[in-house]
Protein backbone atom coordinates (compact mmCIF):
# COMPACT_ATOMS: atom_id res chain seq x y z
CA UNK A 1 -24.41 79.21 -32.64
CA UNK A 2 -24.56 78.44 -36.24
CA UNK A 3 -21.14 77.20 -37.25
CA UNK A 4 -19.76 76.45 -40.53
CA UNK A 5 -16.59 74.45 -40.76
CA UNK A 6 -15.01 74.14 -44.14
CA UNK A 7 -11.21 71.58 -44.45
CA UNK A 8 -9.96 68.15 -46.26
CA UNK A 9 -8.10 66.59 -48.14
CA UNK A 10 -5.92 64.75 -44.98
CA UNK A 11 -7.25 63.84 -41.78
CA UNK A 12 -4.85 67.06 -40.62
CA UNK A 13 -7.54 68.93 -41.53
CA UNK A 14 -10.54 67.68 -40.50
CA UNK A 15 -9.49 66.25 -36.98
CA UNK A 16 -8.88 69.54 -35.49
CA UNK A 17 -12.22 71.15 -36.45
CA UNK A 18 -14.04 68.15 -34.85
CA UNK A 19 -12.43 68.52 -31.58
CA UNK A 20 -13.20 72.28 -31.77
CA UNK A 21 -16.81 71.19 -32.15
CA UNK A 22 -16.69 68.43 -29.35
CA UNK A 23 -15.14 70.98 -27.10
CA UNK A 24 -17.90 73.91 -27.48
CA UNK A 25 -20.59 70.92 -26.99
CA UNK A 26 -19.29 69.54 -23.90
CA UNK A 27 -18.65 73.31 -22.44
CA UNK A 28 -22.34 73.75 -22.99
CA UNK A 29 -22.28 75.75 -26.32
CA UNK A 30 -25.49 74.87 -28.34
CA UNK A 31 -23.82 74.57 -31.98
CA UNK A 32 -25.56 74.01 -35.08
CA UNK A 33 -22.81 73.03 -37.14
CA UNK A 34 -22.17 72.61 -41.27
CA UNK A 35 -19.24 71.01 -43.03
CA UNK A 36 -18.13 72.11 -46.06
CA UNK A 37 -15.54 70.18 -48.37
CA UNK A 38 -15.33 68.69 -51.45
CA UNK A 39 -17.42 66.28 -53.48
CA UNK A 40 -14.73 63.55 -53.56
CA UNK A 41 -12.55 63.77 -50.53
CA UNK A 42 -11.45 61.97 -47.46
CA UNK A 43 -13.43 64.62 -45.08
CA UNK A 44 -17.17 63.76 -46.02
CA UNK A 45 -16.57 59.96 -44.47
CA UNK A 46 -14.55 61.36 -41.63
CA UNK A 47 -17.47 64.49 -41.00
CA UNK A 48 -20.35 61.74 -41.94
CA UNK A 49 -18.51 59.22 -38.71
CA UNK A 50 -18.77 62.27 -36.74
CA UNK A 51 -22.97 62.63 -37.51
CA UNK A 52 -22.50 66.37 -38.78
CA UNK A 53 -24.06 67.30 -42.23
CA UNK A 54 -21.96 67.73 -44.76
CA UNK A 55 -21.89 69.86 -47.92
CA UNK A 56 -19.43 69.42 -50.66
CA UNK A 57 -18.65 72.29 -53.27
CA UNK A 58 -16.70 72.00 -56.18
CA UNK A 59 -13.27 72.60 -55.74
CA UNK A 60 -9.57 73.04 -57.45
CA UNK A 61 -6.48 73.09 -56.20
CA UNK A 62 -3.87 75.42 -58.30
CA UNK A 63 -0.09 74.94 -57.26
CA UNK A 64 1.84 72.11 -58.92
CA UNK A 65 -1.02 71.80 -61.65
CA UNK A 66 -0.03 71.70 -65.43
CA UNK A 67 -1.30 75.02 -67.34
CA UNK A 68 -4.09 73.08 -68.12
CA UNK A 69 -4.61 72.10 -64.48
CA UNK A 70 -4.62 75.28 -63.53
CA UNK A 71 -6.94 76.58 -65.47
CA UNK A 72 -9.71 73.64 -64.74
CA UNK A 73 -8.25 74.54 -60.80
CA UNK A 74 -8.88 78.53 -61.28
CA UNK A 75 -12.47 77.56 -63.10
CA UNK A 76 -13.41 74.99 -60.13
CA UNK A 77 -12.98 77.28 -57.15
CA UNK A 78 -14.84 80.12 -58.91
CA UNK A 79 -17.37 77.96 -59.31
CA UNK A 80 -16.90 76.63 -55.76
CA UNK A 81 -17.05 80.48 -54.53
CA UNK A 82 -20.68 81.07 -56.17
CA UNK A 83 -21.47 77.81 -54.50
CA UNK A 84 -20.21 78.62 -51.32
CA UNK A 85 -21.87 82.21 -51.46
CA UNK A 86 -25.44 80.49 -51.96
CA UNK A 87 -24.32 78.19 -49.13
CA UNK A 88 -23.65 81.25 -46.79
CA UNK A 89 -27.00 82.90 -47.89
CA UNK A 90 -28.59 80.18 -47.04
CA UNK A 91 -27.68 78.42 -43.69
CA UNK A 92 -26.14 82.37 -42.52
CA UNK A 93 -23.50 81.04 -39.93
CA UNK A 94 -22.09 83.46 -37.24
CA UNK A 95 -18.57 82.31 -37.50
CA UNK A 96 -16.96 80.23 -39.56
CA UNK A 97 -13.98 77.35 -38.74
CA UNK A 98 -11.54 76.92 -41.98
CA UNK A 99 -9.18 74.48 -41.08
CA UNK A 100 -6.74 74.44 -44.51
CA UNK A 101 -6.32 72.41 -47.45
CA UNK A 102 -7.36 74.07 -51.26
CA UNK A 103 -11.38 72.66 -50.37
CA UNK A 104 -11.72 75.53 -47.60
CA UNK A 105 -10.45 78.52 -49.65
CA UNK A 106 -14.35 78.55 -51.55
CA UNK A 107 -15.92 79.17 -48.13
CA UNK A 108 -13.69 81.04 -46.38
CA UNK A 109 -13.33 83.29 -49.65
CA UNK A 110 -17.90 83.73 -49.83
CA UNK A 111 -17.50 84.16 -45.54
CA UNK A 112 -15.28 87.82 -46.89
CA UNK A 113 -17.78 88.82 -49.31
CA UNK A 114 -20.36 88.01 -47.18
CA UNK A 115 -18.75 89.91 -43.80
CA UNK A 116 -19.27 86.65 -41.91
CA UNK A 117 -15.59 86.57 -39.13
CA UNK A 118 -13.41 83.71 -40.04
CA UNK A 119 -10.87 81.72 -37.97
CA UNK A 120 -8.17 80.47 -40.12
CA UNK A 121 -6.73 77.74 -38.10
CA UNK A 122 -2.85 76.12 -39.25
CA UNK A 123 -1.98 72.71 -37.61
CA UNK A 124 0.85 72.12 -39.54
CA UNK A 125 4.38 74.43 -38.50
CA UNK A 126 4.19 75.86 -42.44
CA UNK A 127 1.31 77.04 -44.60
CA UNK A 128 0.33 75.59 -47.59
CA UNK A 129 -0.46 77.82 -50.34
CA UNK A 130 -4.49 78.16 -49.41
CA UNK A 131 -3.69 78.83 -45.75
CA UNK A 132 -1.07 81.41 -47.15
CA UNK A 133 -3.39 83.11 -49.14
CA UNK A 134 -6.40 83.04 -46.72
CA UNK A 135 -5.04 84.42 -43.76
CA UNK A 136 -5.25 87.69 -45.62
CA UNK A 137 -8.22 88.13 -45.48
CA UNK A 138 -9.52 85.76 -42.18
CA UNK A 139 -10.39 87.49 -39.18
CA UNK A 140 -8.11 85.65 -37.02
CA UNK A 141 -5.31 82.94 -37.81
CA UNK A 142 -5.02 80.62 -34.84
CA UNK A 143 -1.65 78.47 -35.22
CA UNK A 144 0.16 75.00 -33.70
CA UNK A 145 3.52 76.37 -33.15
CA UNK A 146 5.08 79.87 -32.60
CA UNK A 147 7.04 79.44 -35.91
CA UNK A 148 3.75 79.43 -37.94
CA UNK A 149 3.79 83.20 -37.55
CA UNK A 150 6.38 84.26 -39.93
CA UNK A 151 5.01 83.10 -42.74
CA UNK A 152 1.36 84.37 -41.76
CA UNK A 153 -0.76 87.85 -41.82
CA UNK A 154 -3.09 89.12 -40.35
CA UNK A 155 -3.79 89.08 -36.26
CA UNK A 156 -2.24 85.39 -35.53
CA UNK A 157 -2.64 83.40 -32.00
CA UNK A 158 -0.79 80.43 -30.94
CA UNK A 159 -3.72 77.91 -29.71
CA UNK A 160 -1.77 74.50 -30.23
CA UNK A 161 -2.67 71.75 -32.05
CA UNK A 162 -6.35 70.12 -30.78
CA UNK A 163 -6.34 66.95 -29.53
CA UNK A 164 -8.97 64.61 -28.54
CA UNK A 165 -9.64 64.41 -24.53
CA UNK A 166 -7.80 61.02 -24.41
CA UNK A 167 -4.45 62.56 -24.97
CA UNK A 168 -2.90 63.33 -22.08
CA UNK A 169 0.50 62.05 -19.73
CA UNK A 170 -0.65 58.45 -18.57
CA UNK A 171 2.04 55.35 -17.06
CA UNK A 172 3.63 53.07 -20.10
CA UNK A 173 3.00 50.37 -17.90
CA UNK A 174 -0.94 51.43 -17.76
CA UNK A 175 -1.04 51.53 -21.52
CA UNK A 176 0.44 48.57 -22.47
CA UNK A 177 -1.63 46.60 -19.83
CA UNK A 178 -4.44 47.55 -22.53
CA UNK A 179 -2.82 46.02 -25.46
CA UNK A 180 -2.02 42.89 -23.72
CA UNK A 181 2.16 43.85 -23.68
CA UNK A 182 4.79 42.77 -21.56
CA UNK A 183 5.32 46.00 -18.97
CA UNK A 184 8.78 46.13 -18.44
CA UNK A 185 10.41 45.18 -22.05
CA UNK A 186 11.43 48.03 -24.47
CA UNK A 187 8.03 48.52 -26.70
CA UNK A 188 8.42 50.19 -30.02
CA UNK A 189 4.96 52.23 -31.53
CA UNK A 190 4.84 52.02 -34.95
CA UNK A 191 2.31 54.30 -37.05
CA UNK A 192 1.56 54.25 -40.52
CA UNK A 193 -1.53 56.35 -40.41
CA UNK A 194 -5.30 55.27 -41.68
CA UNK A 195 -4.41 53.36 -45.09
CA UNK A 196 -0.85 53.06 -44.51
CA UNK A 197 3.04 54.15 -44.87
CA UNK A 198 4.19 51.17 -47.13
CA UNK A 199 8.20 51.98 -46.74
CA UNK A 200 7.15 52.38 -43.05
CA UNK A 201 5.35 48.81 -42.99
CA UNK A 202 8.24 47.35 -45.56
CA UNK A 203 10.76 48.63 -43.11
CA UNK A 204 9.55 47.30 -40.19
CA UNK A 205 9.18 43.90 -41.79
CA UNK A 206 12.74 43.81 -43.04
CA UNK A 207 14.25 44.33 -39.19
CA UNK A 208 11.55 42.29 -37.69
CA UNK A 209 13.69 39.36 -36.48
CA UNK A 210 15.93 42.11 -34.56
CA UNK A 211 13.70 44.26 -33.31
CA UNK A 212 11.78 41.62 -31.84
CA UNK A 213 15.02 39.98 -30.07
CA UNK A 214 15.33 43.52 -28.98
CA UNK A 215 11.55 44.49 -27.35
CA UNK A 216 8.05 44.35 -28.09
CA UNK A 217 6.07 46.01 -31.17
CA UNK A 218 2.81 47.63 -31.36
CA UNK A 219 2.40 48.14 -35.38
CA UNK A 220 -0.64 50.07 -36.95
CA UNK A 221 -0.01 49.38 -39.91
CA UNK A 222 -3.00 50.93 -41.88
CA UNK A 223 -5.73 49.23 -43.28
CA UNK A 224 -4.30 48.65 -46.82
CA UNK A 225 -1.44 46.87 -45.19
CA UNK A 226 -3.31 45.35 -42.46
CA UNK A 227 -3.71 41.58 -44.39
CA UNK A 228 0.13 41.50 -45.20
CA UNK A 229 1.50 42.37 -41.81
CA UNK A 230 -0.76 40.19 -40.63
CA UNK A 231 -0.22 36.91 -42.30
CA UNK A 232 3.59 38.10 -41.29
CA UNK A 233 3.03 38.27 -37.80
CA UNK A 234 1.01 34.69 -38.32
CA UNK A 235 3.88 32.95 -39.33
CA UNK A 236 6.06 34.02 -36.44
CA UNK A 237 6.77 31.33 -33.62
CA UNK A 238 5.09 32.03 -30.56
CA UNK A 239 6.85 33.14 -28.57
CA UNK A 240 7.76 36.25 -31.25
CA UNK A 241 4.09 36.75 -32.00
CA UNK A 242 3.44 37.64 -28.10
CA UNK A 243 5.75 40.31 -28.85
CA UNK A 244 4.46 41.47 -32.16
CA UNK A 245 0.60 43.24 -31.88
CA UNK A 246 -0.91 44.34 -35.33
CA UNK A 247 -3.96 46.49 -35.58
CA UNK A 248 -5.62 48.01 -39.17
CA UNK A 249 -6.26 51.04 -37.36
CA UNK A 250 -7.29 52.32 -34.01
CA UNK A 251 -9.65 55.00 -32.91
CA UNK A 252 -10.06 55.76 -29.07
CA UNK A 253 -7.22 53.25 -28.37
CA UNK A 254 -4.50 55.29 -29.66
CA UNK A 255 -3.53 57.61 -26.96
CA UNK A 256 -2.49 54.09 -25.26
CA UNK A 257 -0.75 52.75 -28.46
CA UNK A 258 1.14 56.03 -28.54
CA UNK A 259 1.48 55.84 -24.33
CA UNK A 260 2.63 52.29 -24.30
CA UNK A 261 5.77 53.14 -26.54
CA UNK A 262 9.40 53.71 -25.42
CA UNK A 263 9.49 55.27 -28.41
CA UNK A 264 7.06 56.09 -31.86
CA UNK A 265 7.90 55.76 -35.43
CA UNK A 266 5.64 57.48 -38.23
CA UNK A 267 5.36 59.98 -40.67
CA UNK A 268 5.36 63.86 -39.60
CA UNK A 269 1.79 64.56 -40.22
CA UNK A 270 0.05 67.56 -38.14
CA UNK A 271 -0.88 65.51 -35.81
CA UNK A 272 2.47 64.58 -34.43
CA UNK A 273 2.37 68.40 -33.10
CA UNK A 274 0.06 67.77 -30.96
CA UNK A 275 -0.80 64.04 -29.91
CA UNK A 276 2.78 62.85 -29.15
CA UNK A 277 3.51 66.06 -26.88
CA UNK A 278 0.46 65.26 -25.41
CA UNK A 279 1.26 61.84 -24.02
CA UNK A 280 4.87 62.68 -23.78
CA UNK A 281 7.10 60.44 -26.09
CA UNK A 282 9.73 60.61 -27.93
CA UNK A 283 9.76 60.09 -31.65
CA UNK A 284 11.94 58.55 -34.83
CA UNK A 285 9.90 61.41 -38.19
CA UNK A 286 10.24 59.71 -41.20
CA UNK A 287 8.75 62.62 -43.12
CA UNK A 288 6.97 61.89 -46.70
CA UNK A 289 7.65 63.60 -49.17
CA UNK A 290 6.02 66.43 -48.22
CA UNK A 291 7.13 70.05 -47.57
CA UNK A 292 4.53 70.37 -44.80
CA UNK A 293 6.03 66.92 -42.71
CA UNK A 294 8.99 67.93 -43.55
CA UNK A 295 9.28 70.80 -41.65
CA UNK A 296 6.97 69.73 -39.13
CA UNK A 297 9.49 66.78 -38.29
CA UNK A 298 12.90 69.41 -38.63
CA UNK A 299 10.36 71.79 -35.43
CA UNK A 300 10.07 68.71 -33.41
CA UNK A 301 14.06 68.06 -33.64
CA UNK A 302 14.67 71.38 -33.04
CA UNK A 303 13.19 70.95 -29.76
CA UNK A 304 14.33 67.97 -28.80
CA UNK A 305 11.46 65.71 -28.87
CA UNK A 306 11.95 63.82 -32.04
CA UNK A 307 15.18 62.31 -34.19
CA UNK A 308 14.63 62.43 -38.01
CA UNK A 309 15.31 59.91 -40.84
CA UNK A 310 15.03 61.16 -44.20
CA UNK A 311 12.16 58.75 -46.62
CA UNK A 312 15.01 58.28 -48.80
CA UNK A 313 16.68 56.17 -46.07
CA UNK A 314 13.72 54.64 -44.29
CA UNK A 315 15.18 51.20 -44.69
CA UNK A 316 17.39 52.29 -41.97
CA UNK A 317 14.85 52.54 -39.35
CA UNK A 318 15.75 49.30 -37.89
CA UNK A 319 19.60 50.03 -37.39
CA UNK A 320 18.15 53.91 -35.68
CA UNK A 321 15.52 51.85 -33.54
CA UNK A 322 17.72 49.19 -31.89
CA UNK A 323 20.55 52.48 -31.52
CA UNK A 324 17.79 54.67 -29.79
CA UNK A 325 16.69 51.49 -27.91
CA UNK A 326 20.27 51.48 -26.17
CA UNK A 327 20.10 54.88 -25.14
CA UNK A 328 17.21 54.76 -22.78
CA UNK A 329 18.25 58.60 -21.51
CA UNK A 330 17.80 59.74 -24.35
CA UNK A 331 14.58 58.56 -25.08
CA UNK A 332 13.19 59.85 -21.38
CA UNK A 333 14.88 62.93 -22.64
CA UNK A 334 12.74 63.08 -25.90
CA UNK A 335 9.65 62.84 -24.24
CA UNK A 336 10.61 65.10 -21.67
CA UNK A 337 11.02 68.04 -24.31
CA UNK A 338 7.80 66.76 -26.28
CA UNK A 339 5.97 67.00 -22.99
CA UNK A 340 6.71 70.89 -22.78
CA UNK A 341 5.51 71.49 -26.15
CA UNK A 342 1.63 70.10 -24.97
CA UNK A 343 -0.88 72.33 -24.98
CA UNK A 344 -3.71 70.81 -23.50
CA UNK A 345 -6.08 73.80 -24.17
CA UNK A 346 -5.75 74.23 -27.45
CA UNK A 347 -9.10 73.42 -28.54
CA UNK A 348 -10.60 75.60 -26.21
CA UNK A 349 -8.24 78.58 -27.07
CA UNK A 350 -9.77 77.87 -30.81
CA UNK A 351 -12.89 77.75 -29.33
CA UNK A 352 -13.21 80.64 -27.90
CA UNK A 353 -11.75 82.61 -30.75
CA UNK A 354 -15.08 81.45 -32.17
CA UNK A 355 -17.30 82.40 -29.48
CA UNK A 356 -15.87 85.94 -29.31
CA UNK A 357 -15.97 86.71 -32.81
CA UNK A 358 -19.77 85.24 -32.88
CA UNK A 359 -20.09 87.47 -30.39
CA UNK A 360 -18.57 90.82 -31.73
């Protein structure tokens, strides 16, 4: 099956399309993929780590641009379009995979004038603009949550959010045996994704002393904050530094670093839909400032599995920590309801969407 993916500009939307990919190749799919994305952005090292050839087309994105933004936005993706239409002509996929973000709306845009079937796929609970618009004309808009769907058209399906095989329900006291942690004290997961959440990380730092009288960290701090927390953590007597663990970033370790934690702080990315249900825990959203994680963290409260803290008031996090730390219901509460919103097939349901309309 010749498949041609097309997402970027956040891990949010590349992620999923690679464990769509992963899934049809280990159910014994023979896939000739493509990825298509931008010149510049974050998806051609993320799709280049993966070993799948990569394209990039030129690209603009239009909301929130000055007039003269706009205009240079409106002249790249017509120029990405023709690009994209050549691209199409040339490697003719069966189906294509457009995962969001303005870099897929040149492909998925050619795949319509072209008649090739397109699944639209949303991880996050609302659409940005270029999922808005492209679900008008996709053949299918697969979705994370149930909520996705009123601000969607076309012929939507609720697949979940994809995870990697490694997220699933596993023992804390398994998870932190792999990081080296104590298995009985109260273990706090911080995330501050790839390069890093600075008022996450400066937060963190400023309640160290109490947090660690309190219970045990596991802080991923990103790699542009790696060196500082670091030295930090360094300086710490001994006995605090067995209780403080500091990674850059982790890869097939993470279902254990988000496993191993009582309880997980981060931002409200997509992938908080999926991977924390998946291994069952409980969360503390400190959105960005970011529609999408915005109302991605208010869907998780809503059901339970999360509390939120606005960025605003992230040097709180600390004082709602050591609070949540004392209320160790309530956290086995939170992970119970995050538990019930896994949906451990998701990649297949996405994957077979594809299959079927390759099919057709």
């Amino acid at each position: 099956m010749r498949l041609l993916l097309t997402g970027g500009g956040t891990g949010g939307h590349v992620y999923p399309g690679l464990v769509v990919l992963d899934w049809l190749r280990t159910n014994g799919v023979p896939v000739q993929p493509l990825w298509a994305g931008s010149h510049r952005g974050l998806e051609r090292d993320l799709v280049a780590r993966a070993g799948i050839e990569y394209v990039g087309l030129p690209a603009g994105a239009l909301r929130g641009r000055s007039p003269i933004g706009f205009v240079h936005g409106i002249a790249a993706t017509a120029a990405g379009v023709r690009a994209a239409l050549n691209l199409v002509d040339c490697f003719r996929p069966e189906v294509i995979l457009a995962t969001g973000g303005y870099v897929s709306t040149p492909t998925a845009v050619a795949a319509r004038l072209r008649g090739v079937p397109t699944v639209v796929y949303l991880p996050d609970v609302v659409p940005g603009w270029a999922v808005r618009a492209l679900s008008r004309i996709a053949s299918v808009v697969a979705v994370s949550t149930p909520e996705a769907s009123r601000h969607l058209h076309g012929k939507i399906v609720v697949t979940g959010y994809p995870v990697r095989p490694g997220f699933h329900p596993r023992s804390a006291g398994s998870a932190r045996a792999a990081f080296g942690l104590a298995p009985d004290r109260f273990t706090l997961t911080v995330v501050g994704g790839s390069l890093g959440a600075r008022r996450l990380n400066d937060a963190i730092l400023g309640g160290l002393e109490r947090l660690l009288e309190r219970g045990q960290i596991l802080h991923l701090t990103g790699l542009t904050d790696f060196a500082r927390v670091a030295s930090v953590r360094s300086a710490l007597p001994a006995e605090r530094r067995e209780r403080y663990h500091v990674a850059g970033y982790l890869d097939t370790e993470m279902p254990d670093a988000l496993a191993a934690a009582d309880l997980i702080v981060s931002r409200a990315g997509a992938s908080v839909l999926g991977e924390y249900p998946a291994v069952g825990r409980g969360s503390l959203l400190v959105p960005g400032p970011f529609s999408s994680q915005i109302k991605n963290a208010d869907y998780l409260v809503r059901m339970g599995a999360s509390d939120l803290l606005p960025n605003d008031r992230s040097g709180e996090i600390s004082d709602r920590v050591l609070e949540l730390a004392d209320k160790p219901a309530r956290l086995v509460a939170m992970g119970e309801a995050a538990r019930k919103l896994a949906r451990p097939d998701a990649a297949g349901a996405i994957g077979r969407l594809l299959l079927d309309l390759a099919a057709a």
